[in-house]
C-alpha atoms as a PDB file:
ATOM      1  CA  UNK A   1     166.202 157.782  40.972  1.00  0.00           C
ATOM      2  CA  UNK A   2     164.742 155.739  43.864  1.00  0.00           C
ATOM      3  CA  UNK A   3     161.628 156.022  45.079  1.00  0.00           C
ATOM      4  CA  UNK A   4     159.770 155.793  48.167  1.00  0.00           C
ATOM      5  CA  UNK A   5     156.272 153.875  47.407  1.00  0.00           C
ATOM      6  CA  UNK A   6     153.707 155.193  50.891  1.00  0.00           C
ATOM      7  CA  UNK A   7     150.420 151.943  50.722  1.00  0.00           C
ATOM      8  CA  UNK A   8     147.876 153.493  53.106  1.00  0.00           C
ATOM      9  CA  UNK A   9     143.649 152.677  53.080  1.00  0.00           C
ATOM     10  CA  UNK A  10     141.802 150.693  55.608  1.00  0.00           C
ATOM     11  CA  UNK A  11     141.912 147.198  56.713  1.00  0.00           C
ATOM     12  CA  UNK A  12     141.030 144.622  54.105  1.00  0.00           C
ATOM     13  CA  UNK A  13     141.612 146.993  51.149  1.00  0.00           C
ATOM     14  CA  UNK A  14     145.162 145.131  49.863  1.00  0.00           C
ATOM     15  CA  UNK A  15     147.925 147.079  51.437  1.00  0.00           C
ATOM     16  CA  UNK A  16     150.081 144.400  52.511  1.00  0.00           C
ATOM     17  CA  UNK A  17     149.258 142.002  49.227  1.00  0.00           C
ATOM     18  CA  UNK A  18     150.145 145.181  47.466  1.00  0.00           C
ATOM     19  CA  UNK A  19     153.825 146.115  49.244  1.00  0.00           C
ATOM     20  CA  UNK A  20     154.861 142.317  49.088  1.00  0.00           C
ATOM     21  CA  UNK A  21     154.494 142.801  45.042  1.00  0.00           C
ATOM     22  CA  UNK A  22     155.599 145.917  44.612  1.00  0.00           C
ATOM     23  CA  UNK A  23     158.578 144.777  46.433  1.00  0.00           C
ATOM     24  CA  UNK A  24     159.121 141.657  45.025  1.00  0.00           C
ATOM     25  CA  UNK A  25     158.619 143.345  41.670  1.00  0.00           C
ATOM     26  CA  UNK A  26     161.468 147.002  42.316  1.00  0.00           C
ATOM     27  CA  UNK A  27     165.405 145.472  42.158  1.00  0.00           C
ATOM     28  CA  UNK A  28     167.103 146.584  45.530  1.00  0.00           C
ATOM     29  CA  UNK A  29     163.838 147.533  47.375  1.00  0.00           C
ATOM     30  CA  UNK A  30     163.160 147.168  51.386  1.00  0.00           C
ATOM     31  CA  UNK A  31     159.943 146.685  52.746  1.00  0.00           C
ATOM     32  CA  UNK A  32     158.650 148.638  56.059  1.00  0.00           C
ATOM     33  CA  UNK A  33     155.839 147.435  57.557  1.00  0.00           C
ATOM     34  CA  UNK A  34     153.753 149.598  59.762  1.00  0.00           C
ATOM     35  CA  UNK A  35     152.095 146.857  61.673  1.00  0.00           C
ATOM     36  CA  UNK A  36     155.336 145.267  62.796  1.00  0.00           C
ATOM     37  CA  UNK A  37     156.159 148.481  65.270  1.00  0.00           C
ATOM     38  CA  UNK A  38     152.951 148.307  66.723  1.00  0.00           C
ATOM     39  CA  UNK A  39     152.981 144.884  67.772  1.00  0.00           C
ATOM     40  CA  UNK A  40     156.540 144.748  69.378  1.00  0.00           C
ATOM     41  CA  UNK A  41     155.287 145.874  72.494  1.00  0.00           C
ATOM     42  CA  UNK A  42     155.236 143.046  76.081  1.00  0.00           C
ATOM     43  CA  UNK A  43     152.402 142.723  78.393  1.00  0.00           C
ATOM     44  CA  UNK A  44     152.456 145.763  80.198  1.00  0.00           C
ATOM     45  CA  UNK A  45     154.715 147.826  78.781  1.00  0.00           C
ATOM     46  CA  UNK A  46     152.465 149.111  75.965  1.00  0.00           C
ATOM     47  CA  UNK A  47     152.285 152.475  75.692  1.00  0.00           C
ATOM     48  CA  UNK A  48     149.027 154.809  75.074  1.00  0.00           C
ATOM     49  CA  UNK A  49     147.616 154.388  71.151  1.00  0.00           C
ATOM     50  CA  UNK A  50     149.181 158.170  70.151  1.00  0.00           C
ATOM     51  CA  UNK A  51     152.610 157.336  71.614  1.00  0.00           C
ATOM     52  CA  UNK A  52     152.750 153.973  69.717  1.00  0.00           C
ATOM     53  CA  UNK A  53     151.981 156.029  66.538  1.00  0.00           C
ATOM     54  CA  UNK A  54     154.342 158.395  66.991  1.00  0.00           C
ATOM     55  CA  UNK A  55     156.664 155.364  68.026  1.00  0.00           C
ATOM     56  CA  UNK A  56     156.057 153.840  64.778  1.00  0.00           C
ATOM     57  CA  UNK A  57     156.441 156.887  62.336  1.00  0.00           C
ATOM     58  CA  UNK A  58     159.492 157.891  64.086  1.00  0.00           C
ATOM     59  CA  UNK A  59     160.901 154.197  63.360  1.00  0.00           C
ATOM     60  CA  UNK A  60     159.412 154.161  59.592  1.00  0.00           C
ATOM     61  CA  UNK A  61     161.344 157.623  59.358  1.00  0.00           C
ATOM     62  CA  UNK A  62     164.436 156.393  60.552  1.00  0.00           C
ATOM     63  CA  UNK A  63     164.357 152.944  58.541  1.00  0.00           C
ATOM     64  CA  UNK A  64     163.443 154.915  55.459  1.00  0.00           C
ATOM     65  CA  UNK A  65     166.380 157.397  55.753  1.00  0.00           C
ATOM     66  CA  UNK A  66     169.133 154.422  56.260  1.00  0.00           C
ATOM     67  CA  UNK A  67     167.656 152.142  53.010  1.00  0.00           C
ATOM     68  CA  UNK A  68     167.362 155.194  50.900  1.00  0.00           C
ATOM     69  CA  UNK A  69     171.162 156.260  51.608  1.00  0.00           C
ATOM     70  CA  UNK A  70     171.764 152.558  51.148  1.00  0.00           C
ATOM     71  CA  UNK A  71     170.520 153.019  47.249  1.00  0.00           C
ATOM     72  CA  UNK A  72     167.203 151.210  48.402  1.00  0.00           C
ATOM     73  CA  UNK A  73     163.742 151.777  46.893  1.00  0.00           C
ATOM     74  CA  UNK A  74     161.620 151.796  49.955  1.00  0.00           C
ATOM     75  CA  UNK A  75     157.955 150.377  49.854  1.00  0.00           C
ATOM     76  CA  UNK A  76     155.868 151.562  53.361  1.00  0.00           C
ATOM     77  CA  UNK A  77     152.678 149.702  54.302  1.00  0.00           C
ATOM     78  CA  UNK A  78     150.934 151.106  56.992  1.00  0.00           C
ATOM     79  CA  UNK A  79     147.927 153.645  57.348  1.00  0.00           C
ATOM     80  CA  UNK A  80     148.651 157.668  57.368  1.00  0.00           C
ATOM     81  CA  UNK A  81     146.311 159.392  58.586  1.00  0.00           C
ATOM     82  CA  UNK A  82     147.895 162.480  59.401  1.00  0.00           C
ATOM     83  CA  UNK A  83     151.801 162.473  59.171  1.00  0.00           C
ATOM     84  CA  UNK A  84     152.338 162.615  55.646  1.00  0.00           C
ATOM     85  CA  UNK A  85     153.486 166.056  55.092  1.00  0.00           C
ATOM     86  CA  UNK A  86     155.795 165.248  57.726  1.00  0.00           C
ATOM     87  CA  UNK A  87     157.038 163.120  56.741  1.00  0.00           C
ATOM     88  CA  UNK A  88     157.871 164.277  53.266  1.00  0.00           C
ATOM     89  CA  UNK A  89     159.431 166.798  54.476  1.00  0.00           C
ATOM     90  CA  UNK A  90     162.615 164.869  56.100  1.00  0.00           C
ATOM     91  CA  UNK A  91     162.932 163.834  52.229  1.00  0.00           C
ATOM     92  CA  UNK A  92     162.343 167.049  49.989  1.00  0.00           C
ATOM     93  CA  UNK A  93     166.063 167.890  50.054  1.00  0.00           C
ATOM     94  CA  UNK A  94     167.082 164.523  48.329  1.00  0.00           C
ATOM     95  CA  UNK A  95     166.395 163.510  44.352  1.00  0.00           C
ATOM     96  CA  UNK A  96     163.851 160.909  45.046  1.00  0.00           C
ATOM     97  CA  UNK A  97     160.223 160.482  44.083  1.00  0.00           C
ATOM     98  CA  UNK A  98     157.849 159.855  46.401  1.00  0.00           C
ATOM     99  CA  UNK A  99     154.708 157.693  45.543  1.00  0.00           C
ATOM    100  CA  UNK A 100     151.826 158.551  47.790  1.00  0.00           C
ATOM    101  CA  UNK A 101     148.652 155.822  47.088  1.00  0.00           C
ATOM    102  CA  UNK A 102     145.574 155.378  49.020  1.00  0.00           C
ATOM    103  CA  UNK A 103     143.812 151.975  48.473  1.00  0.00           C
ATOM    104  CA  UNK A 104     139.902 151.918  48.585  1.00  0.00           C
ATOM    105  CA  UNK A 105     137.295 149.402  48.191  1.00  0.00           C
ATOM    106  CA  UNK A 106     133.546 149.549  48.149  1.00  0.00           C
ATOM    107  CA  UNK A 107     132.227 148.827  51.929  1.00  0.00           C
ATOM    108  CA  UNK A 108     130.616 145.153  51.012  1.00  0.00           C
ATOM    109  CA  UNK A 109     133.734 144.416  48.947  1.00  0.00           C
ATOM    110  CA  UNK A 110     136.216 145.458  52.446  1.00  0.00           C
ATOM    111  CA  UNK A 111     133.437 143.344  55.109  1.00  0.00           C
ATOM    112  CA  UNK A 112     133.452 140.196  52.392  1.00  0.00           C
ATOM    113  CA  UNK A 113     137.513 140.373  52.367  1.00  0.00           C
ATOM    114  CA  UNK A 114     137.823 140.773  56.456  1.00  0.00           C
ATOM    115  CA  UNK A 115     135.007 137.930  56.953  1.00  0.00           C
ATOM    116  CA  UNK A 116     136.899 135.963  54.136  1.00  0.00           C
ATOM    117  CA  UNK A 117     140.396 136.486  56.280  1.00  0.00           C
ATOM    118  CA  UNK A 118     138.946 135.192  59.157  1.00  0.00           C
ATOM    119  CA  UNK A 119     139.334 139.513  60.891  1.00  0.00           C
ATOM    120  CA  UNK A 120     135.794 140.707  61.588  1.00  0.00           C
ATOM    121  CA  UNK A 121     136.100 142.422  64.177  1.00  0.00           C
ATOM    122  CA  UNK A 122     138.379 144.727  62.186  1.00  0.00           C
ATOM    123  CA  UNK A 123     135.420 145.766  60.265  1.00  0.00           C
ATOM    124  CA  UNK A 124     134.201 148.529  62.419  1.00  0.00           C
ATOM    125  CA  UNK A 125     138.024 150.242  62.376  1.00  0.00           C
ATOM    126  CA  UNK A 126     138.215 149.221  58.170  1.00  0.00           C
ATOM    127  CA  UNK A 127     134.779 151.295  57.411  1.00  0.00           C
ATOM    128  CA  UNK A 128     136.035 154.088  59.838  1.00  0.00           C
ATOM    129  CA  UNK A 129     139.471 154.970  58.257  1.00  0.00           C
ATOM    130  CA  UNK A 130     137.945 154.532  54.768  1.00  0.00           C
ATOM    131  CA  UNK A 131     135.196 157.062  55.544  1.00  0.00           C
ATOM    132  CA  UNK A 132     138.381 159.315  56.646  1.00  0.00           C
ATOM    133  CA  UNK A 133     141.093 158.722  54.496  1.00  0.00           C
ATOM    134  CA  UNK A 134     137.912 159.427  51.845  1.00  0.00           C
ATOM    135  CA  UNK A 135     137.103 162.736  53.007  1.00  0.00           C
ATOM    136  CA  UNK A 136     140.176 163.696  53.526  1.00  0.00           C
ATOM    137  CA  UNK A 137     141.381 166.168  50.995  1.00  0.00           C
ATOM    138  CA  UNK A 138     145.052 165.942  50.575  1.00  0.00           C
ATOM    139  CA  UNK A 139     143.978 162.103  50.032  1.00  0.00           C
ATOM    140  CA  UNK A 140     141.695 163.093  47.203  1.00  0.00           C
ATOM    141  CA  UNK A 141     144.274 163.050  44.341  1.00  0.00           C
ATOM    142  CA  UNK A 142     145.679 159.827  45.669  1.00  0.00           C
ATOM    143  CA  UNK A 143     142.843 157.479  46.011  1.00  0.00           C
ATOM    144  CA  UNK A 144     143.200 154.192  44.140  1.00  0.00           C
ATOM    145  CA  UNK A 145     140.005 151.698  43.830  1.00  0.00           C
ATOM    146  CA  UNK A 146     140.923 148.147  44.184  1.00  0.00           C
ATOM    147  CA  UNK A 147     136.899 146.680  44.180  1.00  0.00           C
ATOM    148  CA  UNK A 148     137.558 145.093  41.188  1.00  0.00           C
ATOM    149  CA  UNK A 149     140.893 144.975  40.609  1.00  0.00           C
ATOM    150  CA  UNK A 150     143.384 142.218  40.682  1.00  0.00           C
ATOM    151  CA  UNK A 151     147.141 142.751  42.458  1.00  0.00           C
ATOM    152  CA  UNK A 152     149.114 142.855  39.603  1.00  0.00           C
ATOM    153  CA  UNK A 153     147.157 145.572  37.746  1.00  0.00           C
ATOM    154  CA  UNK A 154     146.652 147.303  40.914  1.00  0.00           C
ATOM    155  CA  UNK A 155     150.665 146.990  40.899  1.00  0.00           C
ATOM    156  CA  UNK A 156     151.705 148.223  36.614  1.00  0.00           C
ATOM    157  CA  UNK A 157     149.336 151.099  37.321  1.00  0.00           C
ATOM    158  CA  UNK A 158     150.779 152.436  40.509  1.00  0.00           C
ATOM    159  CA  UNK A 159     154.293 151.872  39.092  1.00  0.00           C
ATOM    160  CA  UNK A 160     153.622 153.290  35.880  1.00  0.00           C
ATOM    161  CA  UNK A 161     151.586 156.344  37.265  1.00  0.00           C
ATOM    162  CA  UNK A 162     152.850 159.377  37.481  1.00  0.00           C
ATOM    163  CA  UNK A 163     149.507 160.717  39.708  1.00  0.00           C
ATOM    164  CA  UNK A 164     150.510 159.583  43.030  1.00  0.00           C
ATOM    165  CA  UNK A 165     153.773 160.926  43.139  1.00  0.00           C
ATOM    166  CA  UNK A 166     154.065 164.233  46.007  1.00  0.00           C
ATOM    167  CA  UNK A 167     158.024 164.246  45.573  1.00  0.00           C
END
């Protein structure tokens, strides 16, 4: 059965560390990364911050649906906020899990990694969506501490856990 890994948390927490592993680690899997639709926009012809968004789900949607018909395992890295259930949705007719995890880190631990990396000023934006994706309860069940974890545990535990699946 394939299955369709979803890496969301804040900046800093591990989410693309995490997807390159996990998909170096799943035979025949494709990796989609969020980021990549948001910066494919020229000087100028950006469009507003919610129409990028809903750019970039539409594309993740549409990229999922051809790997997964393709016999791929499909790893997404990106941040939901929102969309999830919507996303499910376009899938619930199909025999495929669906892995749902949301990395978190203690505050110091996510400003120490961003200062380390050289992004600082993503520090405001990393505390904000990990204050949300927090508090958000159909996140609750899905939340996955990497403080004081290393990448490949992070990695047999998600694969091995049944918890985070939603499909």
């Amino acid at each position: 059965m394939n299955t369709i890994y979803i890496i969301s948390g804040p900046c800093g927490v591990g989410k693309s560390t995490l997807s390159k592993e996990l998909a170096r680690s799943i035979k025949k899997s494709a990796l989609i990364k969020g980021d990549d639709f948001l910066s494919m926009y020229e000087d100028g012809s950006e469009p507003p911050w919610e129409e990028k968004i809903t750019i970039m789900w539409k594309n993740i949607l549409s990229l999922t649906q051809t790997f997964i018909q393709h016999d791929f395992h499909v790893i997404i890295d990106t941040v939901v906020e929102n969309e999830l259930e919507w996303f499910c949705k376009h899938f619930s007719y199909l025999n495929i899990k669906i892995k749902y995890i949301v990395l978190r880190a203690d505050a110091n631990i996510l400003i120490e990694r961003l200062n380390k990396r050289g992004d600082p000023y993503l520090i405001e934006r990393s505390l904000f969506l990990l204050n949300q994706l927090e508090h958000s309860p159909s996140n609750e069940k899905h939340l996955f501490d990497t403080s004081h974890k290393q990448p490949a545990e992070i990695l047999n535990e998600i694969i091995a856990g049944s918890e985070f699946e939603i499909l």
